[in-house]
N, C-alpha and C. Protein backbone atom coordinates (compact mmCIF):
# COMPACT_ATOMS: atom_id res chain seq x y z
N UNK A 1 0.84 -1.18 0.00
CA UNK A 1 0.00 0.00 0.00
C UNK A 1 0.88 1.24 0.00
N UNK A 2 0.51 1.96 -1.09
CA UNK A 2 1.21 3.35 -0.72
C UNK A 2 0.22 4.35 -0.11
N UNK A 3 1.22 5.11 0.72
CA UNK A 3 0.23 6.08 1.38
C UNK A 3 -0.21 7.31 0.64
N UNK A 4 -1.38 7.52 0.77
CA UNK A 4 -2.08 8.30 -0.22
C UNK A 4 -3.08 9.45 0.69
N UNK A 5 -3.01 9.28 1.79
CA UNK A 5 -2.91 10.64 2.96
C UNK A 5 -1.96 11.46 3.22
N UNK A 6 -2.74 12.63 3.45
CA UNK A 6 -1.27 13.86 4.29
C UNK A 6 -1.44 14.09 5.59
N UNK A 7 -0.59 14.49 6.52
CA UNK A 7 -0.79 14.60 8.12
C UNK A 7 -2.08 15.65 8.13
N UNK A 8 -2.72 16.56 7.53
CA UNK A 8 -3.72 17.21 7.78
C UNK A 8 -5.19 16.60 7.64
N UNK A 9 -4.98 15.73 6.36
CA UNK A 9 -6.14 14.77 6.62
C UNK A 9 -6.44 13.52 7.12
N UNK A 10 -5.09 13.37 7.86
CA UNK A 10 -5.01 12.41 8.99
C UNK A 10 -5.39 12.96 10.53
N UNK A 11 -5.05 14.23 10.22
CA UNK A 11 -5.70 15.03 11.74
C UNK A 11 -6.97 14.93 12.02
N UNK A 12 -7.28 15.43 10.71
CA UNK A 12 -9.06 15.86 10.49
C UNK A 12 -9.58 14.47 10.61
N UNK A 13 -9.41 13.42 10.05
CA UNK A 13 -9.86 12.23 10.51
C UNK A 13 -9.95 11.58 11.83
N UNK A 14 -8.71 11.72 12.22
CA UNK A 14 -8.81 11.16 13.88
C UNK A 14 -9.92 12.42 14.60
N UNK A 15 -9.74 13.13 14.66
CA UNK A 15 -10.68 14.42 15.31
C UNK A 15 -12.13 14.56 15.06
N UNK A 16 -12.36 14.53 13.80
CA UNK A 16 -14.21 13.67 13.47
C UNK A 16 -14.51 12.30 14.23
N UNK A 17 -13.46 11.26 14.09
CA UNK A 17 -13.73 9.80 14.98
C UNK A 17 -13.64 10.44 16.10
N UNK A 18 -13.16 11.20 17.01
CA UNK A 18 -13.59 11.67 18.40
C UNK A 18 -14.55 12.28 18.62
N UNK A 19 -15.07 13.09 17.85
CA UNK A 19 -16.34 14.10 17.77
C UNK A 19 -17.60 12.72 17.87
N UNK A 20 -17.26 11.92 16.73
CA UNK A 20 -18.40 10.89 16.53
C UNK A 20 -18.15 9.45 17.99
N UNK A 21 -17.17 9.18 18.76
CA UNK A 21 -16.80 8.64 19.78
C UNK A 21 -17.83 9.62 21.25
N UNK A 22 -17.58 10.94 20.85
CA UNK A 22 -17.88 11.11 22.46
C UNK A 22 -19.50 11.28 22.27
N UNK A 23 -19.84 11.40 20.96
CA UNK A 23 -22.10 11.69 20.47
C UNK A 23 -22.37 10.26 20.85
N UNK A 24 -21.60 9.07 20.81
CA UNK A 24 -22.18 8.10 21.21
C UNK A 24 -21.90 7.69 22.27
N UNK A 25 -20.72 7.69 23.11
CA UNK A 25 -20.82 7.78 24.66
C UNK A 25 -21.21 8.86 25.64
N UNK A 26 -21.37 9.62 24.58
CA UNK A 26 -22.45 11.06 26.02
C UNK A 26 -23.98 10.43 25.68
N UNK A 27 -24.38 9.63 24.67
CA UNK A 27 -25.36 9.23 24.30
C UNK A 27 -26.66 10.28 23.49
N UNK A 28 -25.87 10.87 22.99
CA UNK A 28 -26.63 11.72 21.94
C UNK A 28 -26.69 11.13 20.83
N UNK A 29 -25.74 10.25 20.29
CA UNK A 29 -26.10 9.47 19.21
C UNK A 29 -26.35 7.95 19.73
N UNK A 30 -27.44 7.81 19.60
CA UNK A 30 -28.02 6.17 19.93
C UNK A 30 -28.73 5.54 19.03
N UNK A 31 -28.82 4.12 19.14
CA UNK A 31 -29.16 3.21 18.08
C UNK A 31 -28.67 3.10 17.01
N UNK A 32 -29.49 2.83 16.15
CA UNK A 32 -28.43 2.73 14.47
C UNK A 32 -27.32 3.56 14.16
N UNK A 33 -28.18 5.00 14.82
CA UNK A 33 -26.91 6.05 13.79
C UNK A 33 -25.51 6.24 15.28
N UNK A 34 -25.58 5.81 16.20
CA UNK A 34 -24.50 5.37 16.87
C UNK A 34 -23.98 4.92 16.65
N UNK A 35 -24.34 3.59 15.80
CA UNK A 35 -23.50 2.31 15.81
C UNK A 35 -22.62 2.55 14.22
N UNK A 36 -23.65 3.01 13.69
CA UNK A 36 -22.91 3.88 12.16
C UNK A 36 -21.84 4.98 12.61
N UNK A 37 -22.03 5.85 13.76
CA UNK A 37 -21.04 6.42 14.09
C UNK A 37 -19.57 5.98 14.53
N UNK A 38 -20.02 4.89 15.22
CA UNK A 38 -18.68 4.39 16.11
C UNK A 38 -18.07 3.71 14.89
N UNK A 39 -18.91 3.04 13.75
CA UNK A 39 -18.35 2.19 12.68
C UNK A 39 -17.16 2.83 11.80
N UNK A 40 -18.25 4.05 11.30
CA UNK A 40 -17.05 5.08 10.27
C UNK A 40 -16.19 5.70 11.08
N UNK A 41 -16.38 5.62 12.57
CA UNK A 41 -14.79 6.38 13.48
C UNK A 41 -14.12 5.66 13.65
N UNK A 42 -14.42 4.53 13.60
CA UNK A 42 -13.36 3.20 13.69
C UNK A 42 -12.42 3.04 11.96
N UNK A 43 -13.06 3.09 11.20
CA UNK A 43 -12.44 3.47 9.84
C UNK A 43 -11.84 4.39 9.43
N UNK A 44 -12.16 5.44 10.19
CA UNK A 44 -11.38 6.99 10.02
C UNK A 44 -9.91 6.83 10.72
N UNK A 45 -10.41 6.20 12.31
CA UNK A 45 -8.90 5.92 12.62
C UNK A 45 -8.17 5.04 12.01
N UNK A 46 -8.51 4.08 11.60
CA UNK A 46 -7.33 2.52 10.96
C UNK A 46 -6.78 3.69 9.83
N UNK A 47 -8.17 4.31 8.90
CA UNK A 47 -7.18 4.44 7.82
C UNK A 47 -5.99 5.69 7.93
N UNK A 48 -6.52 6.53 9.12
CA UNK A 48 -5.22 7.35 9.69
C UNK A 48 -3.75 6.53 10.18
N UNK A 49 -4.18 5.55 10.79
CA UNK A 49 -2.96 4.90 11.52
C UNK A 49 -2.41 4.43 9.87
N UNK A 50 -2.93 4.19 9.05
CA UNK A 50 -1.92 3.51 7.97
C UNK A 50 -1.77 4.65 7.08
N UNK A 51 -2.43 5.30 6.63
CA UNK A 51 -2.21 6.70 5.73
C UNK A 51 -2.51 6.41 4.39
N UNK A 52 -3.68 5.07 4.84
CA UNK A 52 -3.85 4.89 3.05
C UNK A 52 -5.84 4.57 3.40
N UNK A 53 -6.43 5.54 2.36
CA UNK A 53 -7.83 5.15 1.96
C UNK A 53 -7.84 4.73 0.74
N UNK A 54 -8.38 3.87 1.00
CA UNK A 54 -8.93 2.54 -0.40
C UNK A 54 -9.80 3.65 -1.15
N UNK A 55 -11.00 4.56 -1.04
CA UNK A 55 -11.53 4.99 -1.70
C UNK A 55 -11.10 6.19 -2.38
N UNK A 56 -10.09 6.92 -1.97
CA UNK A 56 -9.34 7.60 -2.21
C UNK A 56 -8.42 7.25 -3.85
N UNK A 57 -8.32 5.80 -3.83
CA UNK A 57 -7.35 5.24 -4.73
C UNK A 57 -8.65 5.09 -6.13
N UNK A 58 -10.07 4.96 -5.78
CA UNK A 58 -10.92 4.84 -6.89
C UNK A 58 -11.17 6.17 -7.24
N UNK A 59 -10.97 7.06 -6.17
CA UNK A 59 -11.06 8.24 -7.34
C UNK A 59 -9.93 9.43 -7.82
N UNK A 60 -9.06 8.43 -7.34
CA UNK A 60 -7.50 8.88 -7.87
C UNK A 60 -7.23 10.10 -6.61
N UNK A 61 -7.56 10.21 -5.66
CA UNK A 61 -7.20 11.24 -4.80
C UNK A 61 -5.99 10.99 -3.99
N UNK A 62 -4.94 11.85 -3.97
CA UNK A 62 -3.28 11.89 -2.98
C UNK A 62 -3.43 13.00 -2.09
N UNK A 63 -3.91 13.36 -0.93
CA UNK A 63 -3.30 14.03 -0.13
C UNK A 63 -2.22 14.42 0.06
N UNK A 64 -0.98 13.34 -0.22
CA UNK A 64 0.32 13.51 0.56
C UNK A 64 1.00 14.16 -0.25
N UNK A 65 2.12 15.50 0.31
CA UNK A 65 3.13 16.20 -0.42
C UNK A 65 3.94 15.35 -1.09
N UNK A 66 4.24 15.74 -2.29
CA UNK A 66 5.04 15.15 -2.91
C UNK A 66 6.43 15.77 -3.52
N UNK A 67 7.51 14.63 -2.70
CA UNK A 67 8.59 14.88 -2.54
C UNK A 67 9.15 15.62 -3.42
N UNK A 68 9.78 16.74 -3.71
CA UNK A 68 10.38 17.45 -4.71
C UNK A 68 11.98 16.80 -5.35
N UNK A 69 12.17 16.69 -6.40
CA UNK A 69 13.59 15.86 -6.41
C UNK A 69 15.00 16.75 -6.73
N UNK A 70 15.80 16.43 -6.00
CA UNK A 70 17.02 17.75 -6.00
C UNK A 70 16.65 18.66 -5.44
C-alpha cells in the first residue's frame, strides 16, 4: 500500500472519529446512527494509523506532499 494521505487529513480524521466517539458515549447518538457512528470512526482511525484510503485510490485522490527531487 502506498500512502495516499497527508498529516492534515489524517488530523481531520482522527478528530471527526472523536467528535463521533464522544455523540455516542455522552449518548446523543443512539441506536443505528450510533452504531454507524462508532463504525465510520473506527475506519477513520485505521485508515489514519496507515495513511492509506482505499476509496481515495478509486477516485485517484493523494493528499500527501510530494517529494520534490534535487
Amino acid at each position: 500500500m502506498k500512502s495516499n494521505m497527508g498529516n492534515a487529513d489524517r488530523i481531520i480524521r482522527v478528530l471527526v472519529a472523536a467528535v463521533f466517539a464522544w455523540l455516542y458515549f455522552s449518548g446523543t447518538g443512539t441506536g443505528t446512527l450510533g452504531l454507524i457512528l462508532v463504525i465510520w470512526g473506527g475506519v477513520f482511525v485505521l485508515t489514519s494509523l496507515f495513511s492509506f484510503c482505499p476509496l481515495y485510490t478509486l477516485v485517484e485522490v493523494n493528499t500527501c506532499r510530494r517529494k520534490q527531487a534535487g
